[in-house]
C-alpha atoms as a PDB file:
ATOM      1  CA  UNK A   1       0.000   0.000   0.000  1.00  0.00           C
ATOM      2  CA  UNK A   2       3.031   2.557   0.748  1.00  0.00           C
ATOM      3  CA  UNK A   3       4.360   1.418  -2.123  1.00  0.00           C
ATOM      4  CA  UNK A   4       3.156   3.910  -4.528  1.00  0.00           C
ATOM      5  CA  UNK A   5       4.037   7.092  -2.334  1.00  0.00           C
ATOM      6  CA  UNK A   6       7.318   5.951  -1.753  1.00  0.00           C
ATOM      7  CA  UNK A   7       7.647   5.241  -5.545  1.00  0.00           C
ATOM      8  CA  UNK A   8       6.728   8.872  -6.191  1.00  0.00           C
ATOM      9  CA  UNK A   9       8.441  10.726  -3.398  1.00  0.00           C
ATOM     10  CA  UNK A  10      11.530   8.913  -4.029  1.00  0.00           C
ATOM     11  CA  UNK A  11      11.434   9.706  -7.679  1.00  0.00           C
ATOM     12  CA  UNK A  12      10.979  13.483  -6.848  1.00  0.00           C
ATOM     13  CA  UNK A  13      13.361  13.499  -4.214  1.00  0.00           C
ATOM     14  CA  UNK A  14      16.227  11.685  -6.819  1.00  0.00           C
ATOM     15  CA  UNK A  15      15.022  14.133 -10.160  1.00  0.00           C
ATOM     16  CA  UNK A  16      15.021  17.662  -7.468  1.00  0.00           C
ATOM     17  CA  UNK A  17      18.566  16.463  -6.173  1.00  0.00           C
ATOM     18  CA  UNK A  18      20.222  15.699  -9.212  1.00  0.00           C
ATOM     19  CA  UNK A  19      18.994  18.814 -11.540  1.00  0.00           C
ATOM     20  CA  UNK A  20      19.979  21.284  -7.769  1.00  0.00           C
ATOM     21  CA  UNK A  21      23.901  19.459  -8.458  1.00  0.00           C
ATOM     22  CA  UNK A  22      23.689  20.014 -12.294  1.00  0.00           C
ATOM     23  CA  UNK A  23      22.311  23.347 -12.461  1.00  0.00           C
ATOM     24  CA  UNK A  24      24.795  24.809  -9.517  1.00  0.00           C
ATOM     25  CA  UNK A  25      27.710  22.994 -11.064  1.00  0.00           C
ATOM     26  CA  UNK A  26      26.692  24.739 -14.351  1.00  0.00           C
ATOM     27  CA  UNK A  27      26.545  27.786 -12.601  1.00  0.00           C
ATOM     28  CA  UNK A  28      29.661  27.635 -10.873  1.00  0.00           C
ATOM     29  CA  UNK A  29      31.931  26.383 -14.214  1.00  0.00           C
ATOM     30  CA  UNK A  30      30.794  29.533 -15.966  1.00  0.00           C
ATOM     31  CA  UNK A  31      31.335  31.945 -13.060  1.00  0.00           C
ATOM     32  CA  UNK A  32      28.002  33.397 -12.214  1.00  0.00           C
ATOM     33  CA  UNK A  33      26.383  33.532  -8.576  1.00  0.00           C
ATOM     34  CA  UNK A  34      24.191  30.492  -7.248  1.00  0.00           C
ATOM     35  CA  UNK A  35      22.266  33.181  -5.428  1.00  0.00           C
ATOM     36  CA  UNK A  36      21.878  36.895  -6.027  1.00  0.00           C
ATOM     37  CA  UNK A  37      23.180  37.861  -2.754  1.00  0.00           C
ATOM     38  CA  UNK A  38      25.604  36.802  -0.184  1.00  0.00           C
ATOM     39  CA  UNK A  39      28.784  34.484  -0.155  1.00  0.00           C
ATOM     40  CA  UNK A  40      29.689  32.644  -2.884  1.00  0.00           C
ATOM     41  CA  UNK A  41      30.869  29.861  -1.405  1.00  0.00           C
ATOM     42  CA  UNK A  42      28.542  29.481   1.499  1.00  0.00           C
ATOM     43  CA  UNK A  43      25.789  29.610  -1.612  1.00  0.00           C
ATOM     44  CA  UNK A  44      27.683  26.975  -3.605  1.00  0.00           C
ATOM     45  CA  UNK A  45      27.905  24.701  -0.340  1.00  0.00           C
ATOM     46  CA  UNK A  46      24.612  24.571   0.734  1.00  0.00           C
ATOM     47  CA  UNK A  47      22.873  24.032  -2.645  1.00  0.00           C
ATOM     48  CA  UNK A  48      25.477  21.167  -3.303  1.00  0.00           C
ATOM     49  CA  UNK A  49      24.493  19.905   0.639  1.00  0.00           C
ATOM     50  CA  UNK A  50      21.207  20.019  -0.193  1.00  0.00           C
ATOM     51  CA  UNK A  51      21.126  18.360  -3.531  1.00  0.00           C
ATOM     52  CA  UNK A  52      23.566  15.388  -2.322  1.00  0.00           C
ATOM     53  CA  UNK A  53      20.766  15.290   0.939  1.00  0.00           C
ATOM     54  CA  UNK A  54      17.710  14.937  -1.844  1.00  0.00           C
ATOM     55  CA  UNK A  55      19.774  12.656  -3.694  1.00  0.00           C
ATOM     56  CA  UNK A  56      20.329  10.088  -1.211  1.00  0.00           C
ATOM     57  CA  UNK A  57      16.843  10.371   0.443  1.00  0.00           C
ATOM     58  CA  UNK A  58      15.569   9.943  -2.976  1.00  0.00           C
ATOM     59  CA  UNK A  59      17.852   6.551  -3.141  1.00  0.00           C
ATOM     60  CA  UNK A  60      16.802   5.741  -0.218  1.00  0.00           C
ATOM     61  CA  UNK A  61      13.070   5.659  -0.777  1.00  0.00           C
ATOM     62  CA  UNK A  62      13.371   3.781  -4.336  1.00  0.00           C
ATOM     63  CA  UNK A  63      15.984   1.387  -2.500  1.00  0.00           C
ATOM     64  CA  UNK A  64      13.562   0.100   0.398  1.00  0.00           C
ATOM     65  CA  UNK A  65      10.295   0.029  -1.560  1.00  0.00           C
END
């Protein structure tokens, strides 16, 4: 029964993780801010935190369906 919610959850949780790693990693190789405002590098940790975090909760889910 918590099959299907963990199916779709996990799926979101993979697809929002890997495109928050692609799209800062294609923001940092061509030099422009991952946020408007603030440090650079505090900006570029925390997205790539966060994206690894969705990534592997995402994993998770799919993995113990």
């Amino acid at each position: 029964m918590e099959a299907g919610p963990a199916f779709f959850a996990g799926t979101v949780c993979v697809l929002f993780g890997a495109l928050l790693l692609v799209w800062t990693v294609a923001r940092m190789r061509r030099g422009e801010p991952v946020v408007a405002e603030g440090s650079p590098v505090v900006a570029a940790l925390l997205t790539v935190t966060f994206g690894a975090f969705f990534l592997a909760g995402g994993l998770w889910l799919l993995l113990n369906l």
